[in-house]
Protein backbone atom coordinates (compact mmCIF):
# COMPACT_ATOMS: atom_id res chain seq x y z
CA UNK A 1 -33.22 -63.30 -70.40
CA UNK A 2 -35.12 -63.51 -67.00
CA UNK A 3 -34.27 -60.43 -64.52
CA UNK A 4 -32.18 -61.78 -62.12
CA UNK A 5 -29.57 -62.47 -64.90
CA UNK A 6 -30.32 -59.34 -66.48
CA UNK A 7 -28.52 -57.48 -63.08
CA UNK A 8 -26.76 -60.47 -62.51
CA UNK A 9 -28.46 -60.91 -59.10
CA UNK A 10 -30.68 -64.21 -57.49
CA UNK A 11 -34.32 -63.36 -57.56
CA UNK A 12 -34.50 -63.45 -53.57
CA UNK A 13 -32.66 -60.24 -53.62
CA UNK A 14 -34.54 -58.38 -56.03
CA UNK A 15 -36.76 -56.13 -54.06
CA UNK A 16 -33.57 -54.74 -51.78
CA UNK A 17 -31.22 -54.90 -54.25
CA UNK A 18 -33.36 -52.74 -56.92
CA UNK A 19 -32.82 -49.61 -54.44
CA UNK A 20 -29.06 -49.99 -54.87
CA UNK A 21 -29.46 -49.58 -58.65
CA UNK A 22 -31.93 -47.41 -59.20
CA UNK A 23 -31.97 -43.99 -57.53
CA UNK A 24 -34.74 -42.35 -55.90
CA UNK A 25 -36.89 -45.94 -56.90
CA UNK A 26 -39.64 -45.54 -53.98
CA UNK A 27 -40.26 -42.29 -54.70
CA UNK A 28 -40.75 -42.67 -58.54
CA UNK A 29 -43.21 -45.77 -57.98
CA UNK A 30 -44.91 -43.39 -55.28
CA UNK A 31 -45.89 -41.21 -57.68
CA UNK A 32 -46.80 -43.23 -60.34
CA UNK A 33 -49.43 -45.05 -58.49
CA UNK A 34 -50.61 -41.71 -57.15
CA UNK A 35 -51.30 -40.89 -60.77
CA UNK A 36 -54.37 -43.95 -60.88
CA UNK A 37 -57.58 -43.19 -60.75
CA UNK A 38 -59.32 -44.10 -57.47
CA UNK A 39 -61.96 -44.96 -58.97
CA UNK A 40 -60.12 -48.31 -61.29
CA UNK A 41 -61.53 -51.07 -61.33
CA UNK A 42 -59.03 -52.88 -63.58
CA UNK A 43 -55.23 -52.17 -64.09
CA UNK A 44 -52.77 -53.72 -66.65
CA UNK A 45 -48.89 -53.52 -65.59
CA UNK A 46 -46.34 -54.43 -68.05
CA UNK A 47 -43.79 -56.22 -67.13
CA UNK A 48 -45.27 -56.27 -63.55
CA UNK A 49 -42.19 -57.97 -62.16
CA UNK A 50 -42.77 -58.30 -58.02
CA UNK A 51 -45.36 -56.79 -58.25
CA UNK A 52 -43.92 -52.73 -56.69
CA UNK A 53 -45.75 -50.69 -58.66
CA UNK A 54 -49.06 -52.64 -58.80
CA UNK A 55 -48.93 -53.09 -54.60
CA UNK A 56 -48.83 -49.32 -54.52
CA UNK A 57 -51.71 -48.75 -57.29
CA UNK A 58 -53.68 -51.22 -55.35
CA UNK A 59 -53.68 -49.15 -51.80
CA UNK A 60 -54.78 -46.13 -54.50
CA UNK A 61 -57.40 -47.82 -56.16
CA UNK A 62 -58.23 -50.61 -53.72
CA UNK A 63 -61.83 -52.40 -55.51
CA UNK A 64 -59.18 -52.84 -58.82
CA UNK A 65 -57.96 -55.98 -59.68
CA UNK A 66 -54.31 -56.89 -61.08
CA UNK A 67 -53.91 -58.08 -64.70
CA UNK A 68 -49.65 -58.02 -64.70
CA UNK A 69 -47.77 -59.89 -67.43
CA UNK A 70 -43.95 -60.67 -67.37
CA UNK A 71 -41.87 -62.59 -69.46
CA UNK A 72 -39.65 -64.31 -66.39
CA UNK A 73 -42.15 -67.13 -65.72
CA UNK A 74 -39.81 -66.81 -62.01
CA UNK A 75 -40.56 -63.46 -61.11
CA UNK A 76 -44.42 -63.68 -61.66
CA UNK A 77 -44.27 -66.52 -58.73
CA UNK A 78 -43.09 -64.03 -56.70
CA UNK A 79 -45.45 -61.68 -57.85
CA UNK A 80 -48.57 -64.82 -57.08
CA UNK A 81 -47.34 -64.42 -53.26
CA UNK A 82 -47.80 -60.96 -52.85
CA UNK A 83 -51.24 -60.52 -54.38
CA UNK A 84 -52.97 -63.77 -53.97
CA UNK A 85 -56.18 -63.81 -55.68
CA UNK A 86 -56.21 -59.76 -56.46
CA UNK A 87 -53.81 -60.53 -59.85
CA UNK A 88 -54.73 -62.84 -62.90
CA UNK A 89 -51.18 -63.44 -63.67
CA UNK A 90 -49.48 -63.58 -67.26
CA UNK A 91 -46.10 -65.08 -68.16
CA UNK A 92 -45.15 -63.46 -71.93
CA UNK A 93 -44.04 -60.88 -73.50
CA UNK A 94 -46.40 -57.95 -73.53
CA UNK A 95 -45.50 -57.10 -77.55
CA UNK A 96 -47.78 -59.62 -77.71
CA UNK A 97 -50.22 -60.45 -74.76
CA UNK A 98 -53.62 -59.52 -75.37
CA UNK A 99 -54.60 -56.60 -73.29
CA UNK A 100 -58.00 -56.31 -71.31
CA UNK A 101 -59.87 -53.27 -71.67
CA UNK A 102 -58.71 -51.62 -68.33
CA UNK A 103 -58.68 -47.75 -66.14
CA UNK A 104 -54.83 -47.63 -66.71
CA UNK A 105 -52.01 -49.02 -67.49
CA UNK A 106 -48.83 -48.86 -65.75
CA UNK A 107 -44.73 -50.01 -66.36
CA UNK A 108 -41.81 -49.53 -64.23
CA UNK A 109 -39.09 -50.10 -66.09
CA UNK A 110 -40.23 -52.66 -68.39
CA UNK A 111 -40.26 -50.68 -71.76
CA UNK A 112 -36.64 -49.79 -72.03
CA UNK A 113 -36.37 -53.61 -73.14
CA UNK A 114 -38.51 -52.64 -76.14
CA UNK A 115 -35.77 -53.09 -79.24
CA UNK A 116 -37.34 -50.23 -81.31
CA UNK A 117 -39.97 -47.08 -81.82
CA UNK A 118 -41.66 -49.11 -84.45
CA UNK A 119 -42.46 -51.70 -81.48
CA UNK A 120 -42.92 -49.29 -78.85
CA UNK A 121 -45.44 -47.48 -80.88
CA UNK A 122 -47.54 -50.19 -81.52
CA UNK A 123 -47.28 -51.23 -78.04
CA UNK A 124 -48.82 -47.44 -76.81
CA UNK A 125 -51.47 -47.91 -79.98
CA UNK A 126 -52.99 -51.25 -78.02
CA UNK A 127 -52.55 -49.12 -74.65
CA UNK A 128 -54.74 -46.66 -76.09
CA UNK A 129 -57.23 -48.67 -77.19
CA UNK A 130 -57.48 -51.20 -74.10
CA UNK A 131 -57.79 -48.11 -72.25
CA UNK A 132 -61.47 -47.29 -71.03
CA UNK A 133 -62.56 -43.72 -71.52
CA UNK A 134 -60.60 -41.55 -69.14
CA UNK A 135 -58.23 -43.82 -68.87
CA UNK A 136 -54.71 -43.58 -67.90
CA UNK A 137 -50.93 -44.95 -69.09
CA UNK A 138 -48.11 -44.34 -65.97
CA UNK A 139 -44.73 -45.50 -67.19
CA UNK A 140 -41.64 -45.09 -64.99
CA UNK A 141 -38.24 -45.41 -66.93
CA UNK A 142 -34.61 -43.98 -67.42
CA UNK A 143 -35.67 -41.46 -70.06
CA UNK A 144 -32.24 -39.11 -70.52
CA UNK A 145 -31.66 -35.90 -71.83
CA UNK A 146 -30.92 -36.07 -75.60
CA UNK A 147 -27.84 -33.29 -75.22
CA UNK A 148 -24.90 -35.01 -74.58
CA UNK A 149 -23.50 -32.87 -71.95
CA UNK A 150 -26.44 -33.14 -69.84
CA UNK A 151 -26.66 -36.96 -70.54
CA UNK A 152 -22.93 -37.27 -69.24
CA UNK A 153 -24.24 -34.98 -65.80
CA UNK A 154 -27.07 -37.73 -65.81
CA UNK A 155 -24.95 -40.85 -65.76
CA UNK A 156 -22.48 -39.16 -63.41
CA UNK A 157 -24.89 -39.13 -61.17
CA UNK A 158 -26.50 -42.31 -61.33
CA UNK A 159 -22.81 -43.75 -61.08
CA UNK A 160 -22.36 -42.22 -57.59
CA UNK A 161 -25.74 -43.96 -56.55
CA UNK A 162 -24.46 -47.01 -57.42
CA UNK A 163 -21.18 -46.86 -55.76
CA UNK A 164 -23.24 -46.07 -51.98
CA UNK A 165 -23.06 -49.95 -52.61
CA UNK A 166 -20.69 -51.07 -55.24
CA UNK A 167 -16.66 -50.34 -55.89
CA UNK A 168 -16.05 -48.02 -58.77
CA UNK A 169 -14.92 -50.59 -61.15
CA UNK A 170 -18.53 -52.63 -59.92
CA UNK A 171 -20.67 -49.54 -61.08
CA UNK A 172 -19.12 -48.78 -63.95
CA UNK A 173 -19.72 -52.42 -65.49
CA UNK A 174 -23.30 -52.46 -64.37
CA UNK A 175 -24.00 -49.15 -66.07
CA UNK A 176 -22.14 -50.64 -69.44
CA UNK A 177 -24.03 -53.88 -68.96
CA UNK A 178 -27.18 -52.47 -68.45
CA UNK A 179 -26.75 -50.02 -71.64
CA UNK A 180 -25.68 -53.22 -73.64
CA UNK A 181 -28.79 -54.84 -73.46
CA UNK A 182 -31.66 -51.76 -72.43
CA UNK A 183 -32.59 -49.24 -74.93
CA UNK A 184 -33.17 -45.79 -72.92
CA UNK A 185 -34.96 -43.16 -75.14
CA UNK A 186 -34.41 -39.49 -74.42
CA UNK A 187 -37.29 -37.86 -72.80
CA UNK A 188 -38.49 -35.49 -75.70
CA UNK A 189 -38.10 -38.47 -78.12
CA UNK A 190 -40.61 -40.91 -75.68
CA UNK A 191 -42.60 -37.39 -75.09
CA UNK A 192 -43.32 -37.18 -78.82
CA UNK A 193 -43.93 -40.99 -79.48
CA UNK A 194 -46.43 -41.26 -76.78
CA UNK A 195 -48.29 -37.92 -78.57
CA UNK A 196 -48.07 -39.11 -82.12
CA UNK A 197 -50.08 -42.28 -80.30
CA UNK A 198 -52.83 -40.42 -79.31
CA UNK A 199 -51.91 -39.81 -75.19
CA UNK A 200 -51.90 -36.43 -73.87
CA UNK A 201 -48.78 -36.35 -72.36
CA UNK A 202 -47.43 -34.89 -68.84
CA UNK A 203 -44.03 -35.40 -67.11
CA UNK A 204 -45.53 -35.85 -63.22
CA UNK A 205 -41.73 -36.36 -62.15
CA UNK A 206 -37.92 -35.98 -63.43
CA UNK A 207 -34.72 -36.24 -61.53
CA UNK A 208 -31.76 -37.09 -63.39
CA UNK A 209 -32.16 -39.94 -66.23
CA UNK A 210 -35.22 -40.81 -64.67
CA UNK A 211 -38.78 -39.69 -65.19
CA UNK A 212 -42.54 -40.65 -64.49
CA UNK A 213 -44.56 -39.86 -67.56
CA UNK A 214 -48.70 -39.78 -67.63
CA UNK A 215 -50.60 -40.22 -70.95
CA UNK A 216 -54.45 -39.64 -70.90
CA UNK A 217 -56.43 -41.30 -73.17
């Protein structure tokens, strides 16, 4: 499923509408590409989308060039415009796509479409090893808390974001859509994963379901 049917949005409206769904979006992708090394000369973002996050790692590491791959063959045109010839551009799934050996790798809300932990891990295994020494992984995602209490504070929350621009009865389908189809891992559980696969892990931002997470290689 591409992304604009995933929100049930046309692609056009993508970069505004995001904002309206996801709280506090700017100031996640903010600090994720403040987390890159200045120094990069190559960065990998999974499921690069518009390109966001990469735009913002580029300003932070500005002699690095763009590998991004997306599955929605659509989006990544978008994605063409905004970086020109600064992005070699991959339409696929990135289970799958080889990765370069790169500085860091990044993902804004990309890897909640990973089914399982079995995939996920061997996704952050090929992270790890693409990864040059001192290299970095920046992933941006709605990582919950696993007590259920909490998680219902969370999504209370995120509902009252969503209805600064939709009805009531609107935000309450798009959270049930959204949880139909995305698999959201609680943070501890995506903390531990990402340690059992070699990163050494830091949370560099949480508010809410959502959180900014840094494994060094």
């Amino acid at each position: 499923m591409g992304v604009a049917a995933h929100l049930g949005i046309r692609l056009a409206e993508y970069d505004r509408r995001i904002r309206t769904f996801i709280p506090d979006y700017d100031e996640m992708l903010d600090v994720a590409a403040a987390a890159v090394p200045a120094r990069a000369r190559m960065l990998v973002d999974l499921g690069i989308g518009t390109g966001a996050l990469a735009a913002r790692c580029l300003k932070i590491a500005p002699r690095a060039r763009i590998v991004g791959i997306d599955v929605d063959p659509e989006i990544l045109t978008m994605a063409a415009r905004r970086f020109r010839d600064r992005a070699t551009l991959a339409a696929g799934t990135f289970l799958r796509t080889p990765l370069p050996s790169c500085d860091a790798v990044v993902a804004s809300f990309a890897l909640h479409h990973v089914r399982t932990r079995a995939a996920k891990a061997a996704l952050y295994r090929r992270v790890r090893a693409a990864l040059r020494p001192r290299g970095l992984f920046v992933s941006v995602d709605c990582q919950p808390a696993r007590d259920p209490a909490v998680r219902r504070v969370q999504r209370d929350a995120w509902l009252a974001h969503l209805r600064r621009s939709y009805t009531a009865t609107q935000a309450t389908k798009l959270l049930a859509a959204w949880s139909r189809e995305d698999v959201y891992v609680p943070l501890d559980s995506e903390f531990a994963l990402m340690r059992r696969c070699g990163f050494r892990v830091e949370v560099l931002w949480r508010r809410g379901s959502f959180a900014v997470l840094r494994g060094a290689r």
